[in-house]
C-alpha atoms as a PDB file:
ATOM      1  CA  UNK A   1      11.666 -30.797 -22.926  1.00  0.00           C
ATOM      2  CA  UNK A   2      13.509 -28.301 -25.244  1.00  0.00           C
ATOM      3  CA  UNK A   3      11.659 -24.779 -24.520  1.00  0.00           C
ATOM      4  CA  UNK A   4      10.213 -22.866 -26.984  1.00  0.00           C
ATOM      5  CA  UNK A   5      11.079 -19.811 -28.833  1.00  0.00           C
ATOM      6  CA  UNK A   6       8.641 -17.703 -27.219  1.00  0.00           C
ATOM      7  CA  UNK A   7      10.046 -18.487 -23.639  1.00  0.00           C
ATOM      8  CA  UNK A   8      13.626 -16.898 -25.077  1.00  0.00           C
ATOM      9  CA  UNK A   9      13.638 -12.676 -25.061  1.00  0.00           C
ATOM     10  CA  UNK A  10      17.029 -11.582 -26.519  1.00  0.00           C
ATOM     11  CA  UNK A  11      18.549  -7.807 -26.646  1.00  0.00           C
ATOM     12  CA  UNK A  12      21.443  -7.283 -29.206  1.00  0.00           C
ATOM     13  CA  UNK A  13      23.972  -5.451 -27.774  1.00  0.00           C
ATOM     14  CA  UNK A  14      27.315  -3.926 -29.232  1.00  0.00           C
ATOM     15  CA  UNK A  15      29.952  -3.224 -27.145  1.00  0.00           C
ATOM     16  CA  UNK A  16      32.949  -2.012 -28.655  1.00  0.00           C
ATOM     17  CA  UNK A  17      33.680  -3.572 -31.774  1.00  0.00           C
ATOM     18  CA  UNK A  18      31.773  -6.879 -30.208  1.00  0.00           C
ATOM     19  CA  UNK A  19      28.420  -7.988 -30.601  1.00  0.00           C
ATOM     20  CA  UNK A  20      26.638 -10.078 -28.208  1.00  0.00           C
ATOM     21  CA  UNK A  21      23.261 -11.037 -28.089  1.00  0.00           C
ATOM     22  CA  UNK A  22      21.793 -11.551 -24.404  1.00  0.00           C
ATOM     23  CA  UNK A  23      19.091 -13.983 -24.310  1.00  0.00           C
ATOM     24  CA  UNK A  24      16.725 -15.038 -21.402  1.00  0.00           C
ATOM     25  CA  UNK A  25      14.773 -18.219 -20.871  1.00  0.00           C
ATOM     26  CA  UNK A  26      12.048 -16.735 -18.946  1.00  0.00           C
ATOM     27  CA  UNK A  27      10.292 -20.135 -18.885  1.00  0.00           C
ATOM     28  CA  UNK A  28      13.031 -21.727 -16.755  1.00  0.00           C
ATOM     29  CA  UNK A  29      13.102 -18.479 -14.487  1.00  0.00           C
ATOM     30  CA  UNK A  30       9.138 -18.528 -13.823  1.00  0.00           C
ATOM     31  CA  UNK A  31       9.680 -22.427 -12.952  1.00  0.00           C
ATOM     32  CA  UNK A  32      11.730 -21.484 -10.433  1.00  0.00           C
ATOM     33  CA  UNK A  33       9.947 -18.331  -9.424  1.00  0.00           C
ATOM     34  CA  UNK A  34      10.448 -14.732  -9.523  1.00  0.00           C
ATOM     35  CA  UNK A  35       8.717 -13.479  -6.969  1.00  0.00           C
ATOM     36  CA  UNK A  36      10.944 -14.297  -3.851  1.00  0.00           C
ATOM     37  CA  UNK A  37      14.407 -14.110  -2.951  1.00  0.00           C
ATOM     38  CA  UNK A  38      17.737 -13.985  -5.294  1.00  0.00           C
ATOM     39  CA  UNK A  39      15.439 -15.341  -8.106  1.00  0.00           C
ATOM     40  CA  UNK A  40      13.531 -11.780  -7.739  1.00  0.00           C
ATOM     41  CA  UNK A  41      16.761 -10.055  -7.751  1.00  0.00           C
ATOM     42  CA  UNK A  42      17.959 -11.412 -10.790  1.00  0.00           C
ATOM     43  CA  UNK A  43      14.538 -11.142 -12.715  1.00  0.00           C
ATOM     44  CA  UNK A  44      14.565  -7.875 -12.051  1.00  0.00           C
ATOM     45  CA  UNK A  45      18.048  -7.254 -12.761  1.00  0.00           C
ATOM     46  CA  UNK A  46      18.276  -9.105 -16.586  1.00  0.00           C
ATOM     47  CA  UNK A  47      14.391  -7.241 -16.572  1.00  0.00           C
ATOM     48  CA  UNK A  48      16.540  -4.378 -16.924  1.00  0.00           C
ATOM     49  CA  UNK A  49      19.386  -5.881 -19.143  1.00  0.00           C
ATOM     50  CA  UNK A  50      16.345  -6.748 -21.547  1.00  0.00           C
ATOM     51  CA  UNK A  51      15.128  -3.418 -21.757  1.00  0.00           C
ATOM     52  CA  UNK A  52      18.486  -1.863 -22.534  1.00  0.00           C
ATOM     53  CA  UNK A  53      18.456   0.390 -19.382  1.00  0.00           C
ATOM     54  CA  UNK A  54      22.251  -0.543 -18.858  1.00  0.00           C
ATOM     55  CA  UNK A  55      24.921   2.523 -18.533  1.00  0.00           C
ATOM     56  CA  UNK A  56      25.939   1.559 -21.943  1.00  0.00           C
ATOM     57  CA  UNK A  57      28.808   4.348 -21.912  1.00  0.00           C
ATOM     58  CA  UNK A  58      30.920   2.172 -19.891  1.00  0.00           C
ATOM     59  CA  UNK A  59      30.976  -0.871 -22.233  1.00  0.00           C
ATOM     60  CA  UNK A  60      33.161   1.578 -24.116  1.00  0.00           C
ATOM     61  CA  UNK A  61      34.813   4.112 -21.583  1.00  0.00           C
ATOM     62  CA  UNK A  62      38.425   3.156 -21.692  1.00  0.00           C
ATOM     63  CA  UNK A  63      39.028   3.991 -18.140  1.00  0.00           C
ATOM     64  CA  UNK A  64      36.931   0.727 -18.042  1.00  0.00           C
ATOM     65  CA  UNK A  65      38.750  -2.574 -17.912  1.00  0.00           C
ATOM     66  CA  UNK A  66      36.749  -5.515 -19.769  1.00  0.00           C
ATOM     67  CA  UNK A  67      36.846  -8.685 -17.069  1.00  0.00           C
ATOM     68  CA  UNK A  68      38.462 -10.965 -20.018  1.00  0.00           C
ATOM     69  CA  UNK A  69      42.054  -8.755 -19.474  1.00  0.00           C
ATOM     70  CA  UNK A  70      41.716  -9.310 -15.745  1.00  0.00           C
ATOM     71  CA  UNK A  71      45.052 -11.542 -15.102  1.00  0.00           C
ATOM     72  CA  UNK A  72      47.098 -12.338 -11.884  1.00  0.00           C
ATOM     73  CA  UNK A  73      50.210 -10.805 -11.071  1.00  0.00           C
ATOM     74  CA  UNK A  74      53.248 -12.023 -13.053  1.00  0.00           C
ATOM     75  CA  UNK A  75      54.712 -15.156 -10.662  1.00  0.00           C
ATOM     76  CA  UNK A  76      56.932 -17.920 -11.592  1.00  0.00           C
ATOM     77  CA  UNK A  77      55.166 -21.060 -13.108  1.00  0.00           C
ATOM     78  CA  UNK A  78      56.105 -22.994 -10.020  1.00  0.00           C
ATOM     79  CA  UNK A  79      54.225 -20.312  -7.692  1.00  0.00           C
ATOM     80  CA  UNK A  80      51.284 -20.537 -10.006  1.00  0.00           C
ATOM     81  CA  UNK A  81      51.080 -24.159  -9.479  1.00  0.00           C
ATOM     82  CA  UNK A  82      51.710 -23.382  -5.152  1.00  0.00           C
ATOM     83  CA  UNK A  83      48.464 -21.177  -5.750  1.00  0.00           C
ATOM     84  CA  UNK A  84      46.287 -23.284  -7.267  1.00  0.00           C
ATOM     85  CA  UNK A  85      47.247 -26.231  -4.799  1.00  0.00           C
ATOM     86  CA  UNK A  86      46.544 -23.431  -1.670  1.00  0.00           C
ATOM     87  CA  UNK A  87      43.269 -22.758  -2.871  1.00  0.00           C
ATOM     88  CA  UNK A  88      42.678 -26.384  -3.553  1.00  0.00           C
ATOM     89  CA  UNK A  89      43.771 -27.390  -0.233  1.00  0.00           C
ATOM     90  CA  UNK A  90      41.661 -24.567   1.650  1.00  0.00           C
ATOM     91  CA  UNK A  91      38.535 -25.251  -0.565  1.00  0.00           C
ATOM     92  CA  UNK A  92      38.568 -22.034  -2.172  1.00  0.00           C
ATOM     93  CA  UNK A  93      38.342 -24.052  -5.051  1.00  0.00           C
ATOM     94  CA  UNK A  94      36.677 -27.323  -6.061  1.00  0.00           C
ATOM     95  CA  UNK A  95      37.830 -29.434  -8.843  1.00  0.00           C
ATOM     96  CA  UNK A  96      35.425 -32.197 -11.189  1.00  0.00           C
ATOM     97  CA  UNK A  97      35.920 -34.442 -14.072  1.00  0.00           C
ATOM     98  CA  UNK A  98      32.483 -35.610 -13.742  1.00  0.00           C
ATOM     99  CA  UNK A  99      30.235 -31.968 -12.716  1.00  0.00           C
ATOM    100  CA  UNK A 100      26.837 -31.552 -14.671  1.00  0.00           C
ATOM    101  CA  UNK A 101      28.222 -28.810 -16.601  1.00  0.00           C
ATOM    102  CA  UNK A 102      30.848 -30.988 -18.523  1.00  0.00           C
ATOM    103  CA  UNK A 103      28.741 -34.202 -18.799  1.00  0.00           C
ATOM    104  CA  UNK A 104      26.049 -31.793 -20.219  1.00  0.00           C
ATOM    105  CA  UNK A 105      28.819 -29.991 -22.698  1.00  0.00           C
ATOM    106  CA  UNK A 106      30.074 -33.164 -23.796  1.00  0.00           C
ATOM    107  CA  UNK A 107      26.599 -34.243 -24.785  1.00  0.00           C
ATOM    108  CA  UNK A 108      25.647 -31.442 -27.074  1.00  0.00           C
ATOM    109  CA  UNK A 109      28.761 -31.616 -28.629  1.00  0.00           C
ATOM    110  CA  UNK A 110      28.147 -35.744 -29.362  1.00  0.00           C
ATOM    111  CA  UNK A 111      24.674 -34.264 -30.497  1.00  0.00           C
ATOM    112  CA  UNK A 112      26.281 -31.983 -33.058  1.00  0.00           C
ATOM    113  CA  UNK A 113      28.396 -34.933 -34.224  1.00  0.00           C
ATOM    114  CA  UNK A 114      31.421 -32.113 -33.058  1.00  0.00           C
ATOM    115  CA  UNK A 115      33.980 -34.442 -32.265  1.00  0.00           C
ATOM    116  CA  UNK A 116      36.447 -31.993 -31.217  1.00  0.00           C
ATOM    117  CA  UNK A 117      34.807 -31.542 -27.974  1.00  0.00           C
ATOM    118  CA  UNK A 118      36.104 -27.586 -28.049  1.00  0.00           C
ATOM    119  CA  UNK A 119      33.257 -25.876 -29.801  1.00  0.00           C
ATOM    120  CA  UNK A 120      33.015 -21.907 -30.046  1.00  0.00           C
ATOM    121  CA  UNK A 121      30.653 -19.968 -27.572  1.00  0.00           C
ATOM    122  CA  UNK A 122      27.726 -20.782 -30.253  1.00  0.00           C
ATOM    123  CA  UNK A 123      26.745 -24.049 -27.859  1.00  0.00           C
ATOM    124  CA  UNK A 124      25.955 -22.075 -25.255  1.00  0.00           C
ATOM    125  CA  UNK A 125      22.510 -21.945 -27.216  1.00  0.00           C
ATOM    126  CA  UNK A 126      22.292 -26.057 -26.633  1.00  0.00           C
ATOM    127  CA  UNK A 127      22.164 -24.707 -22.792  1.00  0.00           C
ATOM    128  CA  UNK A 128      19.072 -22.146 -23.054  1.00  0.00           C
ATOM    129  CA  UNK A 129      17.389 -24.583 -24.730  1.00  0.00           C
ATOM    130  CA  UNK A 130      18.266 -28.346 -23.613  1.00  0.00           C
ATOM    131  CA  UNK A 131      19.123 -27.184 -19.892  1.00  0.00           C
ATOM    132  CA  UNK A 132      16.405 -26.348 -17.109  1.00  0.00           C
ATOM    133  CA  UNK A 133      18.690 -25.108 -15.059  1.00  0.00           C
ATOM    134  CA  UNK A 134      20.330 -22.415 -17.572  1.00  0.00           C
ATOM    135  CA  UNK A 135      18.099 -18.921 -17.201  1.00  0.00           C
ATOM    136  CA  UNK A 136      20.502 -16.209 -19.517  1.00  0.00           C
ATOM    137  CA  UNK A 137      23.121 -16.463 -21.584  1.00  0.00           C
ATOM    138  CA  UNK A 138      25.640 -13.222 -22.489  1.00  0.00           C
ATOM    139  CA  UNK A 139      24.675 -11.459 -19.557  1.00  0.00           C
ATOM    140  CA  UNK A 140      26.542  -7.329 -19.714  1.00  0.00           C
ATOM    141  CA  UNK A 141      27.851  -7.118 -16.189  1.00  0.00           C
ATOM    142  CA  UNK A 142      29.602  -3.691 -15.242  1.00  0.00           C
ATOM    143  CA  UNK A 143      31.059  -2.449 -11.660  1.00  0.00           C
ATOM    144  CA  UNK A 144      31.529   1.763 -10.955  1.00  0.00           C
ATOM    145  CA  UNK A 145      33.694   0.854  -7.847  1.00  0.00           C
ATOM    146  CA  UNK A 146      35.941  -1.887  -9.737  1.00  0.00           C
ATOM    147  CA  UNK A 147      36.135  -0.213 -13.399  1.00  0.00           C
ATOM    148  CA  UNK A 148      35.183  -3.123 -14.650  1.00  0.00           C
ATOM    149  CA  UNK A 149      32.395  -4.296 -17.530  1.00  0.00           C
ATOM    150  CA  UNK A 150      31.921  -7.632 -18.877  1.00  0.00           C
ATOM    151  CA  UNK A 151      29.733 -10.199 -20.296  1.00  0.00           C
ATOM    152  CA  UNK A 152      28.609 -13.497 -18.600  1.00  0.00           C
ATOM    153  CA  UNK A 153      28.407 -16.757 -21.016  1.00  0.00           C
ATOM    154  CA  UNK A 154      25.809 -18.268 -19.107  1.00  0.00           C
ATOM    155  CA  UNK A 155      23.579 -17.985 -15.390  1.00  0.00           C
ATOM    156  CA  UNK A 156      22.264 -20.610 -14.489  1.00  0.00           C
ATOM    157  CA  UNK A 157      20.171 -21.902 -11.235  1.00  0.00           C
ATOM    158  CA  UNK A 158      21.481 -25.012  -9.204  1.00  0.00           C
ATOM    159  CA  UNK A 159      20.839 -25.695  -5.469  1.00  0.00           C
ATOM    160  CA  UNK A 160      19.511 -22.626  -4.631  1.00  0.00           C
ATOM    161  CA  UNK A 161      22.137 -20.946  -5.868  1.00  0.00           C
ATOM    162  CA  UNK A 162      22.942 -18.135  -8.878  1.00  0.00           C
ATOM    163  CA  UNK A 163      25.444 -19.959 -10.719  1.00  0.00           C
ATOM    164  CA  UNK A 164      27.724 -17.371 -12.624  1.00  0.00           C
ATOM    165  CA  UNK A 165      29.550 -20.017 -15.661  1.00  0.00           C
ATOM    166  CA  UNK A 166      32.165 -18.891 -17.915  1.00  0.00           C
ATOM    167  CA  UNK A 167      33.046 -21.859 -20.621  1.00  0.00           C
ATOM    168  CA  UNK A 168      36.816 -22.404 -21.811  1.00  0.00           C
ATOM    169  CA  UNK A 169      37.572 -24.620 -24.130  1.00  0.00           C
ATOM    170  CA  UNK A 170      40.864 -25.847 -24.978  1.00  0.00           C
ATOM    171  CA  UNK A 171      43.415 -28.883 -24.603  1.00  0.00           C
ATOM    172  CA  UNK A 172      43.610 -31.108 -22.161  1.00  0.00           C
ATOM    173  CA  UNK A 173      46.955 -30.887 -20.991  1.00  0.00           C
ATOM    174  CA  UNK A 174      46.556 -26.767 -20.787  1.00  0.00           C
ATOM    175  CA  UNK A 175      43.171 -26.997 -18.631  1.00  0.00           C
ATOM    176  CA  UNK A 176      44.812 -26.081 -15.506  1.00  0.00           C
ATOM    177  CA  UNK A 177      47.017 -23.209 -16.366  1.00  0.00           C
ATOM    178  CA  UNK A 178      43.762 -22.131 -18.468  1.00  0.00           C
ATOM    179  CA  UNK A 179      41.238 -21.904 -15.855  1.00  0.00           C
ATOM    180  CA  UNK A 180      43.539 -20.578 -12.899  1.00  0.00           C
ATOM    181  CA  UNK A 181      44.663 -17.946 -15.659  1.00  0.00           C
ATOM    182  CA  UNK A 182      40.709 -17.106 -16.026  1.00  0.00           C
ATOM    183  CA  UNK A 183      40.245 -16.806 -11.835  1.00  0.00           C
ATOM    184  CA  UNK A 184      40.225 -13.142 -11.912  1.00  0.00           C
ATOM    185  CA  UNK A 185      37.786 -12.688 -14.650  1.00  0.00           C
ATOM    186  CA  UNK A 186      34.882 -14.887 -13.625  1.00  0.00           C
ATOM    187  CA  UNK A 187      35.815 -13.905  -9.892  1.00  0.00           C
ATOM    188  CA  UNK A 188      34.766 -10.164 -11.105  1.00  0.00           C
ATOM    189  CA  UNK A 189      31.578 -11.959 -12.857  1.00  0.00           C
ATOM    190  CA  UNK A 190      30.663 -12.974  -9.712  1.00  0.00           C
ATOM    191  CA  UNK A 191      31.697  -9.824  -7.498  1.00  0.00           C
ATOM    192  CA  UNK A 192      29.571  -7.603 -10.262  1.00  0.00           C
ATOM    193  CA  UNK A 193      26.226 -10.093 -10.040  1.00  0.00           C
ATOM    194  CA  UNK A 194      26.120 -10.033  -6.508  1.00  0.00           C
ATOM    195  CA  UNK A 195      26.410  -6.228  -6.142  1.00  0.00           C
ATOM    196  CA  UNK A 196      23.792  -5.671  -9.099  1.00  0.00           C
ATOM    197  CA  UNK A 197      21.444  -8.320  -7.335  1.00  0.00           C
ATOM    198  CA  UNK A 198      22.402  -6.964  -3.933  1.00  0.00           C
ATOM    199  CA  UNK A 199      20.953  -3.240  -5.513  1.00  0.00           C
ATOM    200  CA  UNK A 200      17.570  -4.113  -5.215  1.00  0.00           C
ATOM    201  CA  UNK A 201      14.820  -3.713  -2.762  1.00  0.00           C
ATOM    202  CA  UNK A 202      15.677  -7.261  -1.405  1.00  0.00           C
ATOM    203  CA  UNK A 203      13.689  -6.817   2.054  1.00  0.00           C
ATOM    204  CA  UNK A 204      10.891  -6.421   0.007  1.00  0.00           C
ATOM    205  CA  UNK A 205      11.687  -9.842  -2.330  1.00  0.00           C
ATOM    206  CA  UNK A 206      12.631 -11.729   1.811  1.00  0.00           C
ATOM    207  CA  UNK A 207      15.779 -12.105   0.379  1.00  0.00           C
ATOM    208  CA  UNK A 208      18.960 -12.292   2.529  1.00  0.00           C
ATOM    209  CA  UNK A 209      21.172  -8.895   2.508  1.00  0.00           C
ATOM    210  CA  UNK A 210      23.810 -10.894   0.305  1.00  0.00           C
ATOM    211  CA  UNK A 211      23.095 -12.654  -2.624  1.00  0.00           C
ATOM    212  CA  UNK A 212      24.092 -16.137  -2.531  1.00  0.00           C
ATOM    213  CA  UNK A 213      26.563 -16.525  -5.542  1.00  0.00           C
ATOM    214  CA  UNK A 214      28.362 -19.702  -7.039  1.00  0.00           C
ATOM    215  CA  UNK A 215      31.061 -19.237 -10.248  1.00  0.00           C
ATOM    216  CA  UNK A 216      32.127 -22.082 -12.522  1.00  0.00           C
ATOM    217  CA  UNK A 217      35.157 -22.583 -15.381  1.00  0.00           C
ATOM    218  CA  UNK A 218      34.422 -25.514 -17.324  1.00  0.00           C
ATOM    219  CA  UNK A 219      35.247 -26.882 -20.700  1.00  0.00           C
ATOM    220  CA  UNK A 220      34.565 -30.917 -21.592  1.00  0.00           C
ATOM    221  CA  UNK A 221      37.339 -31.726 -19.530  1.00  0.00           C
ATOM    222  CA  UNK A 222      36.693 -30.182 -16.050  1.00  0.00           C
ATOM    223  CA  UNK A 223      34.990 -27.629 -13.783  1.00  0.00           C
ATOM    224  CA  UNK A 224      36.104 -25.548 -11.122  1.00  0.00           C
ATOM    225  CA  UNK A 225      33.423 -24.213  -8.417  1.00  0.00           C
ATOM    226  CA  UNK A 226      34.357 -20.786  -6.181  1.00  0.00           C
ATOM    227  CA  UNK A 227      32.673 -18.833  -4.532  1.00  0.00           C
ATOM    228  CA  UNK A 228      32.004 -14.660  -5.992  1.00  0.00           C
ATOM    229  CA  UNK A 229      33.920 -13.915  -2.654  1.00  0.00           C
ATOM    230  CA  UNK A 230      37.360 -15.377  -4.501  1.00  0.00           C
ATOM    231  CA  UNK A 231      38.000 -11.929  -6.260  1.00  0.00           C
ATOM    232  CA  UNK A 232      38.088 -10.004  -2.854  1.00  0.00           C
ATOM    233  CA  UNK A 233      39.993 -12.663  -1.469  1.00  0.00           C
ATOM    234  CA  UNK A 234      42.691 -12.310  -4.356  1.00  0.00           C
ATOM    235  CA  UNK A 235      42.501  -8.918  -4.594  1.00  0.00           C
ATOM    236  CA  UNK A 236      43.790  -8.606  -0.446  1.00  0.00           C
ATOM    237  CA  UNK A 237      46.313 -11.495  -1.310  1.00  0.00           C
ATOM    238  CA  UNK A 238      47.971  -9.208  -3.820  1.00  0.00           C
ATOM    239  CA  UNK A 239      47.455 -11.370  -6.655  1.00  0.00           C
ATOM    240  CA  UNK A 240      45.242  -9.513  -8.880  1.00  0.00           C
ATOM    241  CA  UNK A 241      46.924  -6.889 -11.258  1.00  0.00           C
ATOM    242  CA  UNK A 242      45.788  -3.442 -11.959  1.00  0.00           C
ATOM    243  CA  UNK A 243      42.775  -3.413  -9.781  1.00  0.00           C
END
């Protein structure tokens, strides 16, 4: 059942010359509780994000580095591909035609009679409304220790797991170079959520000492899965730049 408007709190935030409005289905959260555990983390964390006690400054400091100009070291095409198959191969990543995120994409773009199947950020809305699972949408994100701010397209809940999404559309044939091109950015997503969520009193919530964090790229043609660990793990590899 779509959720009402009532069960959707939004903040407007601009961020350099960007706006972005954060929204929150609070009806999906309480469904899946708030009381215990990473769920109680993150309430309280997009709690805060909704009453715009975020270090705001940062968004703008230009020591900061936004997570969308995060990119891998330059490397030959062919040693791209060798990556991507490595990370493959040791399960670092995981790889779906068929993943609930782009069956559920592909649907709201049939319902919008969008034919393209590459619609702007805007159908992220079909998500906080359509999708039980989907709890906040243009979520600020920012990391002290990394130098690092950003802005998450959409968090949503799925086998007991925070599930940190970043949507990128585009062509087919480009869907591979595209997503292992956006590693490093929604890698940092995750990194940042599980520190925030990590931040709070989570003996008190009988929550675990580390958050357990999942982050997707999908588009209508595929999904990736990794885990928030991946940016750590690059970052010792040597394959992040400028962090």
């Amino acid at each position: 059942m779509p959720t009402g408007s009532d069960d959707i709190v939004r903040r407007d935030y601009q961020h350099g010359k960007v706006a972005y409005a954060f929204q929150w289905n609070t009806s999906n959260h309480l469904r899946f509780g708030n009381q215990k555990g990473d769920l109680a983390s993150l309430w309280a964390h997009l709690k805060t994000i909704q009453s715009g006690k975020i270090p705001e400054a940062l968004f703008s400091d230009p020591m900061f580095t936004r997570a969308s100009r995060l990119r891998l070291v330059s490397m030959p095409q062919s040693k791209k591909v060798g990556l991507r198959k490595q990370l493959e191969r040791t399960g670092s990543i995981t790889c779906s035609v068929d993943d609930e995120l782009v069956t559920k994409l592909r649907q709201y773009h049939l319902s919008r009679n969008d034919m393209s199947f590459s619609a702007d950020h805007g159908i992220l809305q079909d998500f906080l409304i359509h999708d039980p699972n989907t709890l906040a949408i243009e979520v600020p994100v920012w990391s002290e220790r990394y130098g690092i701010t950003g802005h998450i397209d959409l968090i949503r809940y799925v086998e007991s797991a925070i599930q940190i999404s970043d949507y990128k559309p585009g062509s087919l044939e480009s869907t591979k170079r595209r997503f292992l091109d956006s590693l490093p950015q929604v890698s940092a997503y995750g990194e940042m959520i599980a520190h925030h969520l990590a931040g709070t009193l989570r003996a008190a919530l009988e929550a675990p000492l580390l958050p357990k964090i999942r982050c997707s790229i999908f588009s209508t043609h595929s999904c990736w899965h990794f885990g928030a660990e991946l940016f750590v793990q690059l970052q010792a590899m040597g394959y992040l730049q400028d962090i």
